[in-house]
Protein backbone atom coordinates (compact mmCIF):
# COMPACT_ATOMS: atom_id res chain seq x y z
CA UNK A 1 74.24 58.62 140.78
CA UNK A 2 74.28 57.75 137.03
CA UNK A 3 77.12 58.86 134.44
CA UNK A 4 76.21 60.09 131.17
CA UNK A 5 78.33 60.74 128.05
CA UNK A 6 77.25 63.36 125.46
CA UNK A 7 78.01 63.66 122.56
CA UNK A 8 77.38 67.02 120.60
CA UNK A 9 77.19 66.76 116.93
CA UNK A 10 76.94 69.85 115.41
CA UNK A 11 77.01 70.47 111.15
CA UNK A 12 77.00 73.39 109.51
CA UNK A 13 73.52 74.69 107.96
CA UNK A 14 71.69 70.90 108.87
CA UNK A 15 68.43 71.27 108.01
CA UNK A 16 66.36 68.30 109.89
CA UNK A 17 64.59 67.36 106.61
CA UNK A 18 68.05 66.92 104.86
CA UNK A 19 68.42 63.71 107.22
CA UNK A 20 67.11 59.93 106.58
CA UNK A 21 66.38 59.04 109.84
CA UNK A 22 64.09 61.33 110.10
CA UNK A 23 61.99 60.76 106.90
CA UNK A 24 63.97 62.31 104.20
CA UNK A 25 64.81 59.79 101.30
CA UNK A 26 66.29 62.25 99.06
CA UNK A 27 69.97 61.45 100.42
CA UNK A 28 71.81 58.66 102.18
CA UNK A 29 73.02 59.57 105.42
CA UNK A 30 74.23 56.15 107.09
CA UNK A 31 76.61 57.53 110.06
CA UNK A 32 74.09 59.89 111.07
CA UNK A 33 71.54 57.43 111.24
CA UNK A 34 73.21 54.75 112.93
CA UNK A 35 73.46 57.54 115.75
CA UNK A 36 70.64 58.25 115.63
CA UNK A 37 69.12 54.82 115.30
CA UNK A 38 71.61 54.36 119.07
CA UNK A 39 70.78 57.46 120.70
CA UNK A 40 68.43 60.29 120.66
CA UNK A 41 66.89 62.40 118.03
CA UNK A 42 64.87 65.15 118.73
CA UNK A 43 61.41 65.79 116.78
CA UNK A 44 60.56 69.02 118.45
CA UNK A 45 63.50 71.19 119.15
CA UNK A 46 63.72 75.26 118.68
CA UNK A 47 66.30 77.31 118.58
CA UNK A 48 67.18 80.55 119.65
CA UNK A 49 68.49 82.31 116.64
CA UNK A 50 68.20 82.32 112.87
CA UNK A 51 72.04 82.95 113.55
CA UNK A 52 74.02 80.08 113.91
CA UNK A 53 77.00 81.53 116.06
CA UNK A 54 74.58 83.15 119.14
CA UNK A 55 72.43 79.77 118.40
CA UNK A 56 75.93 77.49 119.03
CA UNK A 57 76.53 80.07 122.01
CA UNK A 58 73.44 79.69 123.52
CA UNK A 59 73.44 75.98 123.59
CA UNK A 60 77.03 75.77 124.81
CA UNK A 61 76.51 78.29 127.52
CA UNK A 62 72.56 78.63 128.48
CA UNK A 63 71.97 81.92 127.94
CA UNK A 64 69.87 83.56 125.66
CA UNK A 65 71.46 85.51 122.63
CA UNK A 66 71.11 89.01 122.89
């Protein structure tokens, strides 16, 4: 049986096109990348509400918002 860490790295209003690793060159975002660059980054993910409190809940707990 294998161990993972996670890390959850969540900011406020991040739009994916605001980032460099990910094809914007409008900013410099060097931390994010290096994560990025050393983990995973997700090109197709949804989420399940325009809201970002019942979208953080969701994640966190696995249940749809209501």
């Amino acid at each position: 049986m294998s161990n993972f860490n996670i890390v959850w790295i969540c900011s406020d209003q991040q739009r994916w096109d605001t980032l460099q690793c990910l094809g914007f060159k409008g900013t410099q975002t060097p931390n994010i990348d290096r994560l990025a660059a050393r983990g995973t980054a997700f090109a197709r993910a949804y989420c399940q509400s325009p809201i970002c409190t019942p979208s953080r809940t969701s994640f966190l707990t696995g249940l749809y918002p209501i």
